[in-house]
C-alpha atoms as a PDB file:
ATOM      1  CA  UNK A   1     -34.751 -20.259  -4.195  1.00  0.00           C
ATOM      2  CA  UNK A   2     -33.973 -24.139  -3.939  1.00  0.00           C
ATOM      3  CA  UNK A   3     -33.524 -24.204  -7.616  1.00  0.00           C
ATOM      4  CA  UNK A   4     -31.357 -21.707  -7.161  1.00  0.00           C
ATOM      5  CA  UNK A   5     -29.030 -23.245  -4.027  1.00  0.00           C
ATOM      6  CA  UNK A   6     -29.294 -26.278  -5.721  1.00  0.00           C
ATOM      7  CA  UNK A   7     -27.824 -25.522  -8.995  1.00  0.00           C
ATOM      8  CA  UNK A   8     -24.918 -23.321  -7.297  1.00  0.00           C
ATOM      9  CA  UNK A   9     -24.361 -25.786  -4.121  1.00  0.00           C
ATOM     10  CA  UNK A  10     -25.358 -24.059  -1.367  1.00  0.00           C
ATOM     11  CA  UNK A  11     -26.946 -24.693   1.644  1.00  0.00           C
ATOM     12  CA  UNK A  12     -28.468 -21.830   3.188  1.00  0.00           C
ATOM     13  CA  UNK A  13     -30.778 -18.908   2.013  1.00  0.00           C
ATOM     14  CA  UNK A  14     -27.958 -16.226   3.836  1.00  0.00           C
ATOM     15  CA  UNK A  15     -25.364 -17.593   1.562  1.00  0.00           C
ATOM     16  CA  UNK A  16     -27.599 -16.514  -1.468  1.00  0.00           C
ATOM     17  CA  UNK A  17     -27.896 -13.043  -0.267  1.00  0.00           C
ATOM     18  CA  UNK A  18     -24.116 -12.613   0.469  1.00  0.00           C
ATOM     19  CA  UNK A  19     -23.571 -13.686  -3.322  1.00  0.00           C
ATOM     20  CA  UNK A  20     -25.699 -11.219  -4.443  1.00  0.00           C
ATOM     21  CA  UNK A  21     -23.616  -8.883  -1.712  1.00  0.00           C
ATOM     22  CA  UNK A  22     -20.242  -9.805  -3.387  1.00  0.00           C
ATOM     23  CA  UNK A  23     -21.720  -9.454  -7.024  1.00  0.00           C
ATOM     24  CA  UNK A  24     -22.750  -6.286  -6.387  1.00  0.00           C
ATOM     25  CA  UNK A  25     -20.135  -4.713  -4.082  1.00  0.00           C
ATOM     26  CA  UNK A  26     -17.480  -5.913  -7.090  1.00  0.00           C
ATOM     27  CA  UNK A  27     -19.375  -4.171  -9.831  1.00  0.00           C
ATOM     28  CA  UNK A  28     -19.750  -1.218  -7.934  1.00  0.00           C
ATOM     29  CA  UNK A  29     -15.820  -1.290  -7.074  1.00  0.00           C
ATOM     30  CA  UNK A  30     -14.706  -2.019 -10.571  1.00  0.00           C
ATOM     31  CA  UNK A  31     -16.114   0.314 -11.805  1.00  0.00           C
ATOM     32  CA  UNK A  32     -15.744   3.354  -9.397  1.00  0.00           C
ATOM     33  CA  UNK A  33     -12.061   2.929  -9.400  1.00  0.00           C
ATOM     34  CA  UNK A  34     -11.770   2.119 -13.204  1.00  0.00           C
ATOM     35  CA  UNK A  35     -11.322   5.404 -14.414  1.00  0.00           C
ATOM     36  CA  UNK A  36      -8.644   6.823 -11.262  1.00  0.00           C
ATOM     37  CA  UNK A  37      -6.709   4.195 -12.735  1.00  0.00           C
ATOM     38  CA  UNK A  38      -7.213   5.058 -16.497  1.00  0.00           C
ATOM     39  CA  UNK A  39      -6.564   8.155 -15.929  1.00  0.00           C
ATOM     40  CA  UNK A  40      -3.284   7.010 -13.373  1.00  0.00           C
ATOM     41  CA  UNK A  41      -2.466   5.646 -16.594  1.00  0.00           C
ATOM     42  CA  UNK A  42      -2.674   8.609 -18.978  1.00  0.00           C
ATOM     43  CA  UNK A  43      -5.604   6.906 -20.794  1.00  0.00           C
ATOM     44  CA  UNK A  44      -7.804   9.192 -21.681  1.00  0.00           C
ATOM     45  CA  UNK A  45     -10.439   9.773 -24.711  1.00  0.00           C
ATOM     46  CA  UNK A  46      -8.227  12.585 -25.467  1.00  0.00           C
ATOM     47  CA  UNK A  47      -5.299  10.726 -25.964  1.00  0.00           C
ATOM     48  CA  UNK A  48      -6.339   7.478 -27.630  1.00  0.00           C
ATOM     49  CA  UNK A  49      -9.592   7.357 -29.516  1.00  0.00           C
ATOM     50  CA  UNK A  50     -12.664   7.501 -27.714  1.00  0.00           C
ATOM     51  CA  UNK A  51     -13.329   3.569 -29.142  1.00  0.00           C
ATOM     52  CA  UNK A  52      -9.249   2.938 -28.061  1.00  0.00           C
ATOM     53  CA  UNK A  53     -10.311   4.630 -24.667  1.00  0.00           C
ATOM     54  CA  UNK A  54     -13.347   1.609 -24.141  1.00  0.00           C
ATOM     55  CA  UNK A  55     -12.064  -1.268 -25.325  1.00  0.00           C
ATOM     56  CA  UNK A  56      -8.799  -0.680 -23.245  1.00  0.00           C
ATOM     57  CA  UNK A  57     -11.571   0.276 -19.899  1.00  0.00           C
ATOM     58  CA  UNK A  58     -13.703  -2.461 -20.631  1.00  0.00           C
ATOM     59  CA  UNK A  59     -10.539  -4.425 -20.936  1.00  0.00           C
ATOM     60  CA  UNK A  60      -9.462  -3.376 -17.354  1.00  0.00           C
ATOM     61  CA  UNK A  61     -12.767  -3.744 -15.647  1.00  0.00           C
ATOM     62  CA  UNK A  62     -12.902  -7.115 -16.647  1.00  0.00           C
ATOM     63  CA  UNK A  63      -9.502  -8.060 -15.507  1.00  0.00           C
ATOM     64  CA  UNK A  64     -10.152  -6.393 -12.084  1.00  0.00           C
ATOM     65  CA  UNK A  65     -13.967  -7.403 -11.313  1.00  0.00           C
ATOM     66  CA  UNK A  66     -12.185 -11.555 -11.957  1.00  0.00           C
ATOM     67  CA  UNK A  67      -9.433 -10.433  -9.342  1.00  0.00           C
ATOM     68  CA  UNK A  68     -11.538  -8.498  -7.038  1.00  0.00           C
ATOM     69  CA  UNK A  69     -14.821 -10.717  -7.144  1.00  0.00           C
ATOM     70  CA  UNK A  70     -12.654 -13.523  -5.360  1.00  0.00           C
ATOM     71  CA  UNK A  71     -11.228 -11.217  -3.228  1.00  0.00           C
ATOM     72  CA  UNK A  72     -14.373 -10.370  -1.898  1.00  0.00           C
ATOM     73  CA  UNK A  73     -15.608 -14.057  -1.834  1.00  0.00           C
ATOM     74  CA  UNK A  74     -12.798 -14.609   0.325  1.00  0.00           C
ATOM     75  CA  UNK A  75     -13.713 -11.416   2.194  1.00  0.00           C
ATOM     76  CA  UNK A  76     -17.693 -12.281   2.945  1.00  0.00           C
ATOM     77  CA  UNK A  77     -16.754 -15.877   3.414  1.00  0.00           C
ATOM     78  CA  UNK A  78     -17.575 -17.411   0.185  1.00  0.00           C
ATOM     79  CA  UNK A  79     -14.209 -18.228  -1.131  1.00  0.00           C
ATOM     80  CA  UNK A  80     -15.283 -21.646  -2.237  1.00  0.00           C
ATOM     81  CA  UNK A  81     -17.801 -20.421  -4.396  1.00  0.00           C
ATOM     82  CA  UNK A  82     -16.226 -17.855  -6.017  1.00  0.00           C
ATOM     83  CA  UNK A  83     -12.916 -19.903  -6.495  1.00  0.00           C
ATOM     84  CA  UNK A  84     -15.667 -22.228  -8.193  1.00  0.00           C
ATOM     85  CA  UNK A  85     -17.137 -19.528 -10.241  1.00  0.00           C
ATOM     86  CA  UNK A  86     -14.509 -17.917 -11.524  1.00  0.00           C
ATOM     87  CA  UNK A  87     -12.968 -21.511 -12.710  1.00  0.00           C
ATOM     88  CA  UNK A  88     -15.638 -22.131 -14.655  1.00  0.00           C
ATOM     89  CA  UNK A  89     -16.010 -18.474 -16.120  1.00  0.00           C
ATOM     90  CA  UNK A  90     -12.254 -18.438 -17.055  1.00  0.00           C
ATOM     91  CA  UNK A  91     -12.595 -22.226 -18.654  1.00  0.00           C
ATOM     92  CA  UNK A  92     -15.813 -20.464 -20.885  1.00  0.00           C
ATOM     93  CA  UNK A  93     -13.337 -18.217 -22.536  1.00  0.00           C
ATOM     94  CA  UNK A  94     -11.208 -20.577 -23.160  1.00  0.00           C
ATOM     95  CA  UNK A  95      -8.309 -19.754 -20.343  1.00  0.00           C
ATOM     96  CA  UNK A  96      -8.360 -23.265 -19.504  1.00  0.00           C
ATOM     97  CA  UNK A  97      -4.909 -23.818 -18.770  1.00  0.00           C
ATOM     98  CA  UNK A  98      -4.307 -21.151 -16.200  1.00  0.00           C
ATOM     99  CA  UNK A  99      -7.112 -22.461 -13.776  1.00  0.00           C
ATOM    100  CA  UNK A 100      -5.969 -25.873 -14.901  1.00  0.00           C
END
């Protein structure tokens, strides 16, 4: 566990489990309300191709577990972090200049 706060720059052990909170609550949120939206959407497998169908949702749970994962950072009190992470996740793909 030090190894662990140390290398993410955190103090307490609480903090670690409330990451672990966010990180899961956000996958779990993505993708529950991926397909409502897909289908809000009129994408379906039936109307684009079933690989068209997953790119495009794979495309869209991305987009909303980066929105929604600082969202609930900010919501359990672990903005900072979050802010932090998603920085440096967005730099990795080479989005530099919007977090820039």
């Amino acid at each position: 566990m030090e190894k662990l706060k140390k290398r993410w720059g955190i103090e307490h052990n609480w903090q670690i489990v409330i990451i672990f909170i966010v990180f899961a609550v956000t996958g779990s949120t993505a993708s529950y309300i991926g397909k409502p939206i897909l289908n809000y959407l009129s994408i379906t497998p039936e109307t684009f191709s079933t690989f068209g169908y997953w790119i495009l949702r794979i495309l869209l749970l991305f987009i909303m577990y980066q929105i929604m994962l600082v969202f609930f950072g900010w919501l359990f009190g672990q903005h900072k972090f979050f802010w932090n992470f998603e920085k440096k996740m967005l730099r990795r793909i080479g989005l530099k200049r919007f977090v820039d």
